[in-house]
C-alpha atoms as a PDB file:
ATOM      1  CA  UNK A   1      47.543  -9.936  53.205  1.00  0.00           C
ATOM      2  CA  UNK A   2      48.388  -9.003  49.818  1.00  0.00           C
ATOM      3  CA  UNK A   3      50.453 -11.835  49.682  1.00  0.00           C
ATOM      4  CA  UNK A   4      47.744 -14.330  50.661  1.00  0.00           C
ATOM      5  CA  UNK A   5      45.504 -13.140  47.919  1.00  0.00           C
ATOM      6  CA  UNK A   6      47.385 -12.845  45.068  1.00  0.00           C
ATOM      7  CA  UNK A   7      48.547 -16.516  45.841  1.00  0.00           C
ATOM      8  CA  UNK A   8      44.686 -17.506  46.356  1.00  0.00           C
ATOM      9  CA  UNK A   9      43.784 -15.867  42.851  1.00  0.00           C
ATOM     10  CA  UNK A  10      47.268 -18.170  41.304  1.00  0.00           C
ATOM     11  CA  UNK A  11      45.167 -20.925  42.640  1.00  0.00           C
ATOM     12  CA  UNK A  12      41.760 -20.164  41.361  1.00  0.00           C
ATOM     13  CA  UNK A  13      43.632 -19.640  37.464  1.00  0.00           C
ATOM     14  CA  UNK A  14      45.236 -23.513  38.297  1.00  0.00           C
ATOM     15  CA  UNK A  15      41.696 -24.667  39.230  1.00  0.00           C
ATOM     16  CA  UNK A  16      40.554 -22.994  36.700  1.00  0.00           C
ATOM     17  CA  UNK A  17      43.044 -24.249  33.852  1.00  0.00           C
ATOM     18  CA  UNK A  18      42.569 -27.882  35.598  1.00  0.00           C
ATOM     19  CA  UNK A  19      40.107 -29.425  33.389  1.00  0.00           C
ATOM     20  CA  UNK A  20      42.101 -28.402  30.087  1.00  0.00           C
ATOM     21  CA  UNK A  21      45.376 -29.648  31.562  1.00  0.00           C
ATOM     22  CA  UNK A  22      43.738 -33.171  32.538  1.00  0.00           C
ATOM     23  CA  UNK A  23      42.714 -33.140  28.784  1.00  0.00           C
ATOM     24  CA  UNK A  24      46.048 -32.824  27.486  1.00  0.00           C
ATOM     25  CA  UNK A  25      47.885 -35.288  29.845  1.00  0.00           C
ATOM     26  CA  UNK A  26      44.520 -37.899  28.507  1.00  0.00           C
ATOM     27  CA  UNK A  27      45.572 -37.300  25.170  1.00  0.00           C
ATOM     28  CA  UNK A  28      48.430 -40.144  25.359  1.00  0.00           C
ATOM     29  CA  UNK A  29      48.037 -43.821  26.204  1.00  0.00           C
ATOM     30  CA  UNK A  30      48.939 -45.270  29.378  1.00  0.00           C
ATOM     31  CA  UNK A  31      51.812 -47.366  27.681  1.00  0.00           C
ATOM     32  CA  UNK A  32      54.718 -45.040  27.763  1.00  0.00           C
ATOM     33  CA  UNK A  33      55.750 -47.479  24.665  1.00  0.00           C
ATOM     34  CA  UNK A  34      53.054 -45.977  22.797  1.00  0.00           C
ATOM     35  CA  UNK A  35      52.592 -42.395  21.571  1.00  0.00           C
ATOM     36  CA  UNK A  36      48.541 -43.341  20.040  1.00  0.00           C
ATOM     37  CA  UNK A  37      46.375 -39.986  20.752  1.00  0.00           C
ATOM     38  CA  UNK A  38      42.877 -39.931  21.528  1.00  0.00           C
ATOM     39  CA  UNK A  39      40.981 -38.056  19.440  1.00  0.00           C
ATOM     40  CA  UNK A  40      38.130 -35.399  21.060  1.00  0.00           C
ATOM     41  CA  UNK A  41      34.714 -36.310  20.586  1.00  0.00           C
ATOM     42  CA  UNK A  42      33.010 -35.582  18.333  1.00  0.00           C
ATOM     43  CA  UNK A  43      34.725 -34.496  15.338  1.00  0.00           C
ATOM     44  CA  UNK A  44      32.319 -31.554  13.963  1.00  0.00           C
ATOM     45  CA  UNK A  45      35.580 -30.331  11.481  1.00  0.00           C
ATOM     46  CA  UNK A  46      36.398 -33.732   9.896  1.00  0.00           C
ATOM     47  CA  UNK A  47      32.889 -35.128   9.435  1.00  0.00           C
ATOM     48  CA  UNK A  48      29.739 -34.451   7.433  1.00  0.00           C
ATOM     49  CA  UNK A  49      26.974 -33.566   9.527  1.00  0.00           C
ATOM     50  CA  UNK A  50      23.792 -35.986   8.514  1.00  0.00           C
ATOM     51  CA  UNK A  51      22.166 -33.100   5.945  1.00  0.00           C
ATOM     52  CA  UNK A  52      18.809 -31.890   7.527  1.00  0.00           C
ATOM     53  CA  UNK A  53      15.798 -33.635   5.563  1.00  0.00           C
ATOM     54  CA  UNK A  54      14.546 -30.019   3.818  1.00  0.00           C
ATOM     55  CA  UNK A  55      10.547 -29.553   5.329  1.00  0.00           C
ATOM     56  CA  UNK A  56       8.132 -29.872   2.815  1.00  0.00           C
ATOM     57  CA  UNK A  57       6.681 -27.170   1.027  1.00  0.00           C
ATOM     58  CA  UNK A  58       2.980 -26.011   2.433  1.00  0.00           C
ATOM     59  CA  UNK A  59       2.369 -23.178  -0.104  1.00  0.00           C
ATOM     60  CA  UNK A  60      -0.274 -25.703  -1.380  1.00  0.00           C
ATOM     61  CA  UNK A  61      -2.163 -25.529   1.805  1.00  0.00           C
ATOM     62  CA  UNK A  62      -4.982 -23.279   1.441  1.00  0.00           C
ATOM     63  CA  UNK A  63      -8.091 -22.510   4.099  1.00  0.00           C
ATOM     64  CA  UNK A  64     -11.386 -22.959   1.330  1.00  0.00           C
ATOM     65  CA  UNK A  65     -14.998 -21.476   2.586  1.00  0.00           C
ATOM     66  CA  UNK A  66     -17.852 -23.375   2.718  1.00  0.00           C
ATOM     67  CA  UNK A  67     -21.620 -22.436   2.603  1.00  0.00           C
ATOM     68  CA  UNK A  68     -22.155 -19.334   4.580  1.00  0.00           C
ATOM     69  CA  UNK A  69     -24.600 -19.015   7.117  1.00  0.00           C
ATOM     70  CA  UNK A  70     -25.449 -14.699   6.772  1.00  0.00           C
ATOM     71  CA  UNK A  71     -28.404 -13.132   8.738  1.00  0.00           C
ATOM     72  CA  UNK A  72     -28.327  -9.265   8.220  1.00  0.00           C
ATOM     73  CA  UNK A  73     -28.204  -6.875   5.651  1.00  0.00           C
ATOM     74  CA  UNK A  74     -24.740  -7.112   3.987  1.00  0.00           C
ATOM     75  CA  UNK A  75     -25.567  -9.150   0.736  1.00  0.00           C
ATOM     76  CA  UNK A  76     -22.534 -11.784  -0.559  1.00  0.00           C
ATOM     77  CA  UNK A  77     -21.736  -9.696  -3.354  1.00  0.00           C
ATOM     78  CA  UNK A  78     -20.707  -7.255  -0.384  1.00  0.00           C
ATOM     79  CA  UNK A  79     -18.709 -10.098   2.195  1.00  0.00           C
ATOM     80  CA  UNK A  80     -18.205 -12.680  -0.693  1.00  0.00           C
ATOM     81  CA  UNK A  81     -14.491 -10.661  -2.084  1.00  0.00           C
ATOM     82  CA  UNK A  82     -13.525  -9.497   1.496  1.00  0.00           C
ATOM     83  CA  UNK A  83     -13.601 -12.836   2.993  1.00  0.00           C
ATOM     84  CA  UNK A  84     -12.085 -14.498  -0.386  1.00  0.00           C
ATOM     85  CA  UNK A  85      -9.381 -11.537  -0.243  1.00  0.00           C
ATOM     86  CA  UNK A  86      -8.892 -12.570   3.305  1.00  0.00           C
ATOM     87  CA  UNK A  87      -8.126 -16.044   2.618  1.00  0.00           C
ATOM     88  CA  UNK A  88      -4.554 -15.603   2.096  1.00  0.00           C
ATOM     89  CA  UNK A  89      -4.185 -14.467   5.722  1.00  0.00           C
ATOM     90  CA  UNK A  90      -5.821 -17.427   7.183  1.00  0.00           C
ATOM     91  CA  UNK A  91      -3.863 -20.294   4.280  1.00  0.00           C
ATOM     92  CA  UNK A  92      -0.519 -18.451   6.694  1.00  0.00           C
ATOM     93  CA  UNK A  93      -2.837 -19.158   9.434  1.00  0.00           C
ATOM     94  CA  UNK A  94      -2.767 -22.903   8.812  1.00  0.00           C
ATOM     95  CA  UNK A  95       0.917 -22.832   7.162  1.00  0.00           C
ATOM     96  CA  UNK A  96       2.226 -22.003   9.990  1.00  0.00           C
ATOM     97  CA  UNK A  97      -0.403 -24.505  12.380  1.00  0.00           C
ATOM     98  CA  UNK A  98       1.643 -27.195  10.307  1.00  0.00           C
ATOM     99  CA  UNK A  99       5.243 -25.876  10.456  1.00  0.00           C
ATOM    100  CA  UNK A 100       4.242 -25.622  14.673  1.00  0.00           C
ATOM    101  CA  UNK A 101       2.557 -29.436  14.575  1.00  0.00           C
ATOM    102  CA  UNK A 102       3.064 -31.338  11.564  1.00  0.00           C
ATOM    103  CA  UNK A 103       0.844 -33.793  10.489  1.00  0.00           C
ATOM    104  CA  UNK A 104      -1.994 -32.832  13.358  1.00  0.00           C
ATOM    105  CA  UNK A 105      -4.065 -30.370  11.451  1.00  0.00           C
ATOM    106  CA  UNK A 106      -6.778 -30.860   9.019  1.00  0.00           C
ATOM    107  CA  UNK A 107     -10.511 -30.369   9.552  1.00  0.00           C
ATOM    108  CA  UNK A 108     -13.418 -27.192  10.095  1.00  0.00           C
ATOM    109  CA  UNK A 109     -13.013 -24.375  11.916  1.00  0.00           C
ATOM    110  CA  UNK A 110     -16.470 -22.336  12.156  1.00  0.00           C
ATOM    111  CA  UNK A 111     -15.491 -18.302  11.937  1.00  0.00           C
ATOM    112  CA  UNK A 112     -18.240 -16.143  13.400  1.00  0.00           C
ATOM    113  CA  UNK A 113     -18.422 -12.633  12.556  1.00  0.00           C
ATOM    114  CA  UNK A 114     -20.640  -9.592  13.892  1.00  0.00           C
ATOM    115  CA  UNK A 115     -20.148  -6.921  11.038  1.00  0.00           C
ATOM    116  CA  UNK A 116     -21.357  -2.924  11.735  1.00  0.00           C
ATOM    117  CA  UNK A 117     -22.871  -1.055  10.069  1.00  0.00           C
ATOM    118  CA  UNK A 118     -19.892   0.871   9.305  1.00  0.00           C
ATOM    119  CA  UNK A 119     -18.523  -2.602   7.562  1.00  0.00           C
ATOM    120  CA  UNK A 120     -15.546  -2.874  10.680  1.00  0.00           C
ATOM    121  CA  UNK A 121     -15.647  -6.126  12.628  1.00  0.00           C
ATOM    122  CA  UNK A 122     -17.249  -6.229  16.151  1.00  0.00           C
ATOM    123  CA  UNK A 123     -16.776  -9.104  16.619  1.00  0.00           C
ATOM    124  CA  UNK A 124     -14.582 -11.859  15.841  1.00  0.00           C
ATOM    125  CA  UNK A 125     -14.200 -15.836  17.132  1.00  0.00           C
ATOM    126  CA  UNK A 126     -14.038 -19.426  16.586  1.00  0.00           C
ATOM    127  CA  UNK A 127     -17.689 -20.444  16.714  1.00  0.00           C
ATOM    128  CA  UNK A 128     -16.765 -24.329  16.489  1.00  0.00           C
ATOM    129  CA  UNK A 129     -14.098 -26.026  15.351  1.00  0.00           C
ATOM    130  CA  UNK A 130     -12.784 -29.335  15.294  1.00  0.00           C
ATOM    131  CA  UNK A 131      -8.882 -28.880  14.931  1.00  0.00           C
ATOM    132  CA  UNK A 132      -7.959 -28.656  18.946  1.00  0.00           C
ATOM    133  CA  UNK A 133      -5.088 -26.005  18.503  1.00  0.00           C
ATOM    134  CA  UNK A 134      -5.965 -22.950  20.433  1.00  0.00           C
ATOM    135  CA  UNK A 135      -2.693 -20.929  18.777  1.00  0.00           C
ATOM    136  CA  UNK A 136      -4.556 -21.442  15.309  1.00  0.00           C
ATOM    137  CA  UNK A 137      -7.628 -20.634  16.111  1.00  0.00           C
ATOM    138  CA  UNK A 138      -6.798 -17.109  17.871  1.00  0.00           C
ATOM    139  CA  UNK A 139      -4.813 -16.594  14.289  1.00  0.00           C
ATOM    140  CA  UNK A 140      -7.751 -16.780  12.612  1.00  0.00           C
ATOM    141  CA  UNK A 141      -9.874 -14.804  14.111  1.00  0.00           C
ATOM    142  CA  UNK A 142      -7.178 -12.161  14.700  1.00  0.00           C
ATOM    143  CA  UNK A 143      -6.944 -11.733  11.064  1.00  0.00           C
ATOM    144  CA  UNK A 144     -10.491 -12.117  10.225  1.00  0.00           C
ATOM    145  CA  UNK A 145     -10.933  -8.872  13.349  1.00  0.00           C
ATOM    146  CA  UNK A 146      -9.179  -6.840  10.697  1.00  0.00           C
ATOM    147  CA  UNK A 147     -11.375  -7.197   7.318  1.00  0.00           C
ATOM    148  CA  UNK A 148     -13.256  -4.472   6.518  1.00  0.00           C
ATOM    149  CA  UNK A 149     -16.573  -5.133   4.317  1.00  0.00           C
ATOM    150  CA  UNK A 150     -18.796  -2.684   2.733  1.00  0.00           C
ATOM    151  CA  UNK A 151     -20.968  -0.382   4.988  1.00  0.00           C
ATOM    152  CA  UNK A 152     -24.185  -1.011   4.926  1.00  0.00           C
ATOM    153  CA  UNK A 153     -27.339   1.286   6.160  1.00  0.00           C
ATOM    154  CA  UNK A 154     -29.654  -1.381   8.160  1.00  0.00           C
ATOM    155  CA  UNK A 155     -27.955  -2.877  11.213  1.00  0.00           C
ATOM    156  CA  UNK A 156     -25.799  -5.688  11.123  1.00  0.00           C
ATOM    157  CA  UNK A 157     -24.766  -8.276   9.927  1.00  0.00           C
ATOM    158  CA  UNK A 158     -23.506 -11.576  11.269  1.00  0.00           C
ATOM    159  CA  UNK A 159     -21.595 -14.759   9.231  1.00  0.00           C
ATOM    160  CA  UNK A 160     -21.053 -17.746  10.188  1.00  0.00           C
ATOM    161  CA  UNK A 161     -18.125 -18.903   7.648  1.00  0.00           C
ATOM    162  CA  UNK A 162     -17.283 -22.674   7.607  1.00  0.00           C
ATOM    163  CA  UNK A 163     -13.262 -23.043   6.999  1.00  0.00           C
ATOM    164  CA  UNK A 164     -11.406 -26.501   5.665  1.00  0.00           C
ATOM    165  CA  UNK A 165      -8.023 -27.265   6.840  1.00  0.00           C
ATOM    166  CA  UNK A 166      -6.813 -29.064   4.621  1.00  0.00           C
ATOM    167  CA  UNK A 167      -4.059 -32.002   5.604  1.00  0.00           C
ATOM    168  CA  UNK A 168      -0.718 -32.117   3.904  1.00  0.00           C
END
């Protein structure tokens, strides 16, 4: 029995080593007269691999603000430098929108906002938009969750905060 498999397991190693050994024996003509060899496809060591065209740069791509629709307490001397500050986050927002789907988005997204008293975000989502890329506009109001604006006494506040996406 031992026999038998040791003699089965020579035989999977020769089925095994088949393919390379078919290789070799192609690697000389069928003309015994000739000794030409055929070369492997493709040659990745001898030749120059077409360069990849370098992406262009987006770090002129910036998300600018509108007019902003407020009704509440919070003045725009109080949201005015959180959502500017905050702008940097969403410009990545649309960087990467681009990197994702190049050439596909440019237009308005329309942020809404529900602000507390205690100046943290309730409430964060795309109120309209015009853009058709779900993955951009959950990035946006992910980041836009996480501002924190000045607290304020008298309930709260809510913005509606028109966004251009700009194209390339």
């Amino acid at each position: 029995m031992t026999h038998v498999s040791l003699s089965l397991l020579h035989l999977g190693l020769v089925l095994a080593l088949l393919p390379s050994l078919s290789a070799c024996g192609q690697s000389r003509s069928s003309d015994s007269s000739e000794t030409e060899e055929v070369s492997p496809e493709p040659q990745a060591a001898n030749e120059e691999a077409e360069p990849t065209p370098a992406r262009p740069s987006l770090d002129h791509l910036n998300v600018t603000v509108g007019e902003i629709d407020a009704l509440g307490t919070l003045t725009a001397e109080g949201y005015g430098p959180v959502i500017q500050e905050g702008l940097d986050e969403l410009s990545l927002c649309l960087r990467r929108a681009h990197r994702n789907r190049p050439g596909t988005i440019a237009g308005t997204v329309t942020l809404s906002l529900i602000i507390a008293r205690d100046g943290n975000v309730g409430s964060s989502f795309i109120a309209g938009t015009d853009l058709r890329d779900d993955v951009m506009d959950r990035c946006i109001s992910d980041a836009a969750r996480e501002w924190t604006f000045p607290a304020v006494e008298n309930g709260i506040t809510r913005l509606l905060i028109p966004l251009q996406m700009p194209a390339p």
